[in-house]
Protein backbone atom coordinates (compact mmCIF):
# COMPACT_ATOMS: atom_id res chain seq x y z
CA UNK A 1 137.87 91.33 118.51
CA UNK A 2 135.86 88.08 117.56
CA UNK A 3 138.60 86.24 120.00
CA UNK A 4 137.16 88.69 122.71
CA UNK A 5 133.39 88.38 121.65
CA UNK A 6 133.86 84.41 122.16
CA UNK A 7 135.75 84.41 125.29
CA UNK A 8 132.53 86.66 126.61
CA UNK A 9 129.84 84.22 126.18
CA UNK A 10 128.72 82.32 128.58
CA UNK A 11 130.10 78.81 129.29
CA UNK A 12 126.59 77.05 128.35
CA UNK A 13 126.13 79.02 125.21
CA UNK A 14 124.43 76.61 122.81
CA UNK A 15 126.45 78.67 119.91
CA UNK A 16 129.92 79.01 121.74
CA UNK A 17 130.80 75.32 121.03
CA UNK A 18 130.48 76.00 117.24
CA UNK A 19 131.98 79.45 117.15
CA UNK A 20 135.12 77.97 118.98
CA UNK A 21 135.34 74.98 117.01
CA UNK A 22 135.05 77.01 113.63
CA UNK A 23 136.92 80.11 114.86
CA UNK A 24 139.36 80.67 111.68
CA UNK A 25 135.92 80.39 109.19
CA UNK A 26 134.30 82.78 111.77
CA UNK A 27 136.84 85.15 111.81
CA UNK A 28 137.05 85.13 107.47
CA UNK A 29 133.52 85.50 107.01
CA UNK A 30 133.23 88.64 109.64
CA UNK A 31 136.54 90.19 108.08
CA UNK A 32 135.60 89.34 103.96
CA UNK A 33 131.31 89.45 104.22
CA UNK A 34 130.43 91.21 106.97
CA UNK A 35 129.20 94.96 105.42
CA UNK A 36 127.75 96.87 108.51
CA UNK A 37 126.85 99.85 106.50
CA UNK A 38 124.58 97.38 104.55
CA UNK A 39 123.39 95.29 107.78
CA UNK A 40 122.72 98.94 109.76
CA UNK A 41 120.81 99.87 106.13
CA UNK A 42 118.24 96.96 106.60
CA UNK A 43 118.27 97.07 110.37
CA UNK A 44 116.82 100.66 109.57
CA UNK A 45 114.27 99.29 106.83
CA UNK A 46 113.31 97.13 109.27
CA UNK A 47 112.42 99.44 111.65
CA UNK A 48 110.63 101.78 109.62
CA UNK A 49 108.38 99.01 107.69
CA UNK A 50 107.36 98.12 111.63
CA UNK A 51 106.74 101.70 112.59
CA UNK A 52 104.76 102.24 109.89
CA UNK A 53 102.81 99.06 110.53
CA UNK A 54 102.24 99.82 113.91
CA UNK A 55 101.05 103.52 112.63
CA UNK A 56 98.36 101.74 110.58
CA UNK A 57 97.12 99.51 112.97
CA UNK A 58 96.62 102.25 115.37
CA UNK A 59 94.65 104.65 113.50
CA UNK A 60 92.82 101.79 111.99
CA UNK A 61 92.04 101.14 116.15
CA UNK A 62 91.72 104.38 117.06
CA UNK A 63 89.38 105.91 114.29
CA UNK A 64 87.34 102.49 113.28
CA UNK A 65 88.75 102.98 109.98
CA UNK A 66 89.73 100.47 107.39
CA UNK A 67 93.71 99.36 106.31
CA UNK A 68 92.86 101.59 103.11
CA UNK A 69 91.85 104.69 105.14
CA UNK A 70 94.52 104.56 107.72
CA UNK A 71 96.97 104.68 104.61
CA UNK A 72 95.57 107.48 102.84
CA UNK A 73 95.21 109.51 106.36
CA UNK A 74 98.80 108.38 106.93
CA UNK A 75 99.57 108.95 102.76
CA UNK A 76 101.41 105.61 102.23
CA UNK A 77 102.58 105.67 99.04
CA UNK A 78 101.35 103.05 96.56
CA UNK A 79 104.50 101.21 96.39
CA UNK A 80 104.29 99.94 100.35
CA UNK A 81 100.31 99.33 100.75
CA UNK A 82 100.30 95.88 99.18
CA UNK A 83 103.55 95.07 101.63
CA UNK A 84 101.37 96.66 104.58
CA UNK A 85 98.49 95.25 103.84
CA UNK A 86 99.99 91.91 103.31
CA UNK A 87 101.30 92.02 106.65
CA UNK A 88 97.96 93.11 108.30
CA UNK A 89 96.61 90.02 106.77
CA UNK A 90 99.50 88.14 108.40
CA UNK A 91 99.52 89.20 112.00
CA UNK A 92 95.60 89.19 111.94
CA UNK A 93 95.45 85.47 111.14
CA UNK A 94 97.22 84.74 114.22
């Protein structure tokens, strides 16, 4: 499988050097660290934390309303406004 995923990449892949070079370390750390149940776990965390950012933001747009109110509309609980909020600060800095 990983001797198929490396054959696939292109030619002038900056990582395919590396990956060929180091092939037997590759192969150990997929087979011995890899844990897709817990990489498909935060890959879903993820996606949630963004949704729910991108909720915010948009009734905060759509209704005038302040980071507090969207999240009370929305009923964020407690434990995930200072995260949200945090990240409003963030993205709005930039």
């Amino acid at each position: 499988m990983i001797d198929a995923a490396i054959s696939e990449l292109p030619d002038d892949s900056i990582i395919r050097p590396f990956l060929i070079a180091n092939k037997a370390e590759v192969k150990r750390m997929f087979i011995t660290e890899y844990d897709e149940e817990r990489a498909r776990a935060e890959l879903q965390a993820e996606i949630k934390a963004e949704t729910r950012f991108l909720d915010i933001v948009n009734v905060m747009k759509t209704f005038n309303v302040t980071a507090q109110q969207a999240m009370d509309a929305l009923k964020v609980p407690e434990l995930e406004r200072a995260i949200i909020e945090e990240l409003i600060a963030q993205r709005s800095d930039k």
